[in-house]
C-alpha atoms as a PDB file:
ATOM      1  CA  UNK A   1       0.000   0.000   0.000  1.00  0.00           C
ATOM      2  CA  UNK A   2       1.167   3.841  -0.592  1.00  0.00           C
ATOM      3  CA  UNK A   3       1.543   6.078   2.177  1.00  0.00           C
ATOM      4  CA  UNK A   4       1.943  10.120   1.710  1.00  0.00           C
ATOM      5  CA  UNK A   5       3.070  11.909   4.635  1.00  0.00           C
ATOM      6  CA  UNK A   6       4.301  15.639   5.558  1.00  0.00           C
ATOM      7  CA  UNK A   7       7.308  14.853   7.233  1.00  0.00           C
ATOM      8  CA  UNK A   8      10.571  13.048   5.785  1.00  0.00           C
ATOM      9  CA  UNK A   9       9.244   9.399   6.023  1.00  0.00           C
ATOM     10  CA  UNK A  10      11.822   7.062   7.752  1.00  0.00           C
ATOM     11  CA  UNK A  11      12.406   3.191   6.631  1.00  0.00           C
ATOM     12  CA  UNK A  12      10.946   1.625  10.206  1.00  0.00           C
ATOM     13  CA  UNK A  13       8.738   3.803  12.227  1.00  0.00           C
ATOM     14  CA  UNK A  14       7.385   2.201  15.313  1.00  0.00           C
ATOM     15  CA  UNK A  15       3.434   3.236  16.587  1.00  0.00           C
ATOM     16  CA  UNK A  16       2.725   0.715  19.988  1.00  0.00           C
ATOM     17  CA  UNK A  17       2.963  -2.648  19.111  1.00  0.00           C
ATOM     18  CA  UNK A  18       2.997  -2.002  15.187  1.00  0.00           C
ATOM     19  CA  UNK A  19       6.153  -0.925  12.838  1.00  0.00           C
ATOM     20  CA  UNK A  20       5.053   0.448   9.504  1.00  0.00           C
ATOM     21  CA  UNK A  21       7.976  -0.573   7.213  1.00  0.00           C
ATOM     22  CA  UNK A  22       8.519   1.788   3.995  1.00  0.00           C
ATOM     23  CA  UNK A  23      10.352   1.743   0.994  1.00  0.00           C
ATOM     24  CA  UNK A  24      10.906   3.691  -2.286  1.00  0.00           C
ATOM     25  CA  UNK A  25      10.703   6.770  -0.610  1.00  0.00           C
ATOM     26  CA  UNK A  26      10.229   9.453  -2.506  1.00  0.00           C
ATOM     27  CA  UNK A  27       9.801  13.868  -1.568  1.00  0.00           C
ATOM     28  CA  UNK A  28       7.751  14.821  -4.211  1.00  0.00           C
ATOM     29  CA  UNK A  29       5.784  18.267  -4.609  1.00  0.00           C
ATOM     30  CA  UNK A  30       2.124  19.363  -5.682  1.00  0.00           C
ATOM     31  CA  UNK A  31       0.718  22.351  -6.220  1.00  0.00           C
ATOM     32  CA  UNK A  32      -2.730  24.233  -3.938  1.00  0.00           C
ATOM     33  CA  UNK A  33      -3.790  27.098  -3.894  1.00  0.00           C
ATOM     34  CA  UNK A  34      -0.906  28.668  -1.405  1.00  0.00           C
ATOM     35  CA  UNK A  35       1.783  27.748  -3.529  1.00  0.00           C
ATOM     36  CA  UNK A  36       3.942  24.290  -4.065  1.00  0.00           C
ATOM     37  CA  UNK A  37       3.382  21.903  -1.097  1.00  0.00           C
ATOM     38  CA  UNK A  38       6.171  19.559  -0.028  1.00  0.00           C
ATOM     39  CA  UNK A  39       5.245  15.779   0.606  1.00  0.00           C
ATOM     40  CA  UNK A  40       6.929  12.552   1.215  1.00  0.00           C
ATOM     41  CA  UNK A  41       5.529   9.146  -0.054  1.00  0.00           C
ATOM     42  CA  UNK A  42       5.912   5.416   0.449  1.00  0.00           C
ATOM     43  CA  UNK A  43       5.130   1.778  -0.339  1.00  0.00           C
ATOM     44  CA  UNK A  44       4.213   0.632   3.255  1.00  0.00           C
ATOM     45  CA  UNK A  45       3.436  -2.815   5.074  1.00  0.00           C
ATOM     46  CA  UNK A  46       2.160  -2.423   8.814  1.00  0.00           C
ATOM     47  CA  UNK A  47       3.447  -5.089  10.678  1.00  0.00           C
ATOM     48  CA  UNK A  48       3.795  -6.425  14.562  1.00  0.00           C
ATOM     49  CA  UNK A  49       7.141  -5.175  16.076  1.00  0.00           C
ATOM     50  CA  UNK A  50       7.546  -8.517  17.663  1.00  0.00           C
ATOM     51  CA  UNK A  51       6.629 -10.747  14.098  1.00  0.00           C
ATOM     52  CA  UNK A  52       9.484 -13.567  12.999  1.00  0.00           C
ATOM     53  CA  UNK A  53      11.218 -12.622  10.245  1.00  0.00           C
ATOM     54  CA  UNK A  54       8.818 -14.951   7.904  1.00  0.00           C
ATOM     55  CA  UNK A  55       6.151 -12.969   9.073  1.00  0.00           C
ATOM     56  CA  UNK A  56       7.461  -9.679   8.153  1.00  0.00           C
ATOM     57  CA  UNK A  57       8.529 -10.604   4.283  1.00  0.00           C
ATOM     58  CA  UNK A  58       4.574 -12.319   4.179  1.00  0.00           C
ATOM     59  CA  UNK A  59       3.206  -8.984   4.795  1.00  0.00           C
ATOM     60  CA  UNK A  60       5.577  -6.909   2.883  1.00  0.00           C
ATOM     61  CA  UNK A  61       4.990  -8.798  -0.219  1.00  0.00           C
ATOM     62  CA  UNK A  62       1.018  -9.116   0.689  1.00  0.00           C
ATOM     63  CA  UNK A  63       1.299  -5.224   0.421  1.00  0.00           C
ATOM     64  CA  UNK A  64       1.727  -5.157  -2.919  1.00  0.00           C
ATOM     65  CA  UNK A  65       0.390  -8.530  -4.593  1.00  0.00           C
ATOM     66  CA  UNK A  66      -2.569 -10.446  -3.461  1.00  0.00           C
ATOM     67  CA  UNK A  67      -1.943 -14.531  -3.044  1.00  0.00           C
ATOM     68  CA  UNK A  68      -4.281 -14.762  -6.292  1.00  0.00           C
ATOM     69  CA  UNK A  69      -1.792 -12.227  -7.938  1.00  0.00           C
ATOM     70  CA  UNK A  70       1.941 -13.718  -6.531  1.00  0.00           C
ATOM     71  CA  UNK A  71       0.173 -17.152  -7.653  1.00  0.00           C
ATOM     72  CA  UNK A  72      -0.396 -16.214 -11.210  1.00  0.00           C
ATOM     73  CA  UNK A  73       2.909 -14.033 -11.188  1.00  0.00           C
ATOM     74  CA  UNK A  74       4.664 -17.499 -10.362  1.00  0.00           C
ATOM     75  CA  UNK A  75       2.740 -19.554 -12.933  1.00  0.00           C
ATOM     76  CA  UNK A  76       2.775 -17.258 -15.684  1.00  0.00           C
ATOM     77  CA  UNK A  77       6.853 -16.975 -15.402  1.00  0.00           C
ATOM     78  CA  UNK A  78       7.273 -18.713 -19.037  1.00  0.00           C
ATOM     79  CA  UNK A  79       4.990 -16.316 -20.670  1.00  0.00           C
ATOM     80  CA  UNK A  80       5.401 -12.862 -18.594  1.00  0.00           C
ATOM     81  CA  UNK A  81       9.386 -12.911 -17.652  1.00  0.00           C
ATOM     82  CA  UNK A  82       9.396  -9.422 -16.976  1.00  0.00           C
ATOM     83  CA  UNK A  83       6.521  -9.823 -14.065  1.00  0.00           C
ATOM     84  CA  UNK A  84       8.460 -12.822 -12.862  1.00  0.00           C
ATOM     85  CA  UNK A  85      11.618 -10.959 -12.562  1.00  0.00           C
ATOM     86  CA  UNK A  86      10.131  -8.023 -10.942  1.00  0.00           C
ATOM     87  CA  UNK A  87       8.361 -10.389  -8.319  1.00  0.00           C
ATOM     88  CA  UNK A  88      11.440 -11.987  -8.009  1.00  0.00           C
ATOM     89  CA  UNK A  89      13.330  -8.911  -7.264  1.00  0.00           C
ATOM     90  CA  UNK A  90      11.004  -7.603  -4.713  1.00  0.00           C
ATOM     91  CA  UNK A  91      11.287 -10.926  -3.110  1.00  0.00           C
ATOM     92  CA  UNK A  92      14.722 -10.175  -2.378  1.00  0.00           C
ATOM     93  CA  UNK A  93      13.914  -6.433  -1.231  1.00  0.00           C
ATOM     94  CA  UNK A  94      11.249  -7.857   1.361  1.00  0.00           C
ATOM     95  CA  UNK A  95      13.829 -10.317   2.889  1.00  0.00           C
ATOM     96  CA  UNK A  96      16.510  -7.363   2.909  1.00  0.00           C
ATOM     97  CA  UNK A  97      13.430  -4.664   4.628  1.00  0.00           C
ATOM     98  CA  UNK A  98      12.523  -7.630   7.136  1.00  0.00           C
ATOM     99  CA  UNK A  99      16.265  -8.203   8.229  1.00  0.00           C
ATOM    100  CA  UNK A 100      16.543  -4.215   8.519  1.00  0.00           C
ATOM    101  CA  UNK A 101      13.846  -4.345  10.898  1.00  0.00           C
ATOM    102  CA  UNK A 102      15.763  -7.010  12.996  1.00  0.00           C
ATOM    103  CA  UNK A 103      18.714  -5.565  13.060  1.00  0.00           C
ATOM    104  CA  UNK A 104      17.053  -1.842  13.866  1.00  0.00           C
ATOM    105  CA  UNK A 105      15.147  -3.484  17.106  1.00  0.00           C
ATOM    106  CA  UNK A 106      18.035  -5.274  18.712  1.00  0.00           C
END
C-alpha cells in the first residue's frame, strides 16, 4: 500500500505494538492554492514489532500482490518474464526490509 506523509518518512517507524515498514521513498511536490506543497511518499506494510522474520517478508509482499496475484505471477513466469523478474526482485527487497527491521530493534 502507498503512504503520503508531511514529514521526511523514515524506513521503520514504530506506533505501539505495530512498525510500519517503507520503501521507495520518494519527496515529491504538488501544487494548492498557497503555492507548491512539499510531501513525502511510500510503499508501506504495517506489521507487529515482535513478528518472525517470515512474518514480516509475508506482509511486505502481501502489500503489494494479493496470493491470487503472486500465484499467477509465479505460474505465468514462461509467458510474462518481466513480471516474474520483478516479483522476483522484490522478493529479495522484502527479505533485505525484514532483516533491517531485525537488526534496527536489537
Amino acid at each position: 500500500m502507498k503512504t503520503q506523509a508531511g514529514y521526511e518518512i523514515q524506513p521503520y517507524e514504530v506506533s505501539g505494538h505495530e512498525v510500519r515498514i517503507h520503501w521507495n521513498i520518494e519527496q515529491k511536490t504538488r501544487q494548492d492554492m498557497q503555492g507548491d506543497i512539499v510531501y513525502w511518499e511510500a510503499n508501506e506494510a504495517v506489521c507487529n514489532i515482535n513478528d518472525s522474520r517470515s512474518s514480516l517478508i509475508e506482509k511486505i509482499i502481501a502489500s503489494i500482490y494479493s496470493v491470487s496475484s503472486e500465484i499467477a505471477t509465479i505460474n505465468n513466469q514462461v509467458n510474462k518474464p518481466q513480471e516474474y523478474a520483478d516479483y522476483q526482485a522484490f522478493r529479495v527487497q522484502a527479505k533485505a526490509l525484514a532483516d533491517g527491521w531485525i537488526q534496527a530493534k536489537h
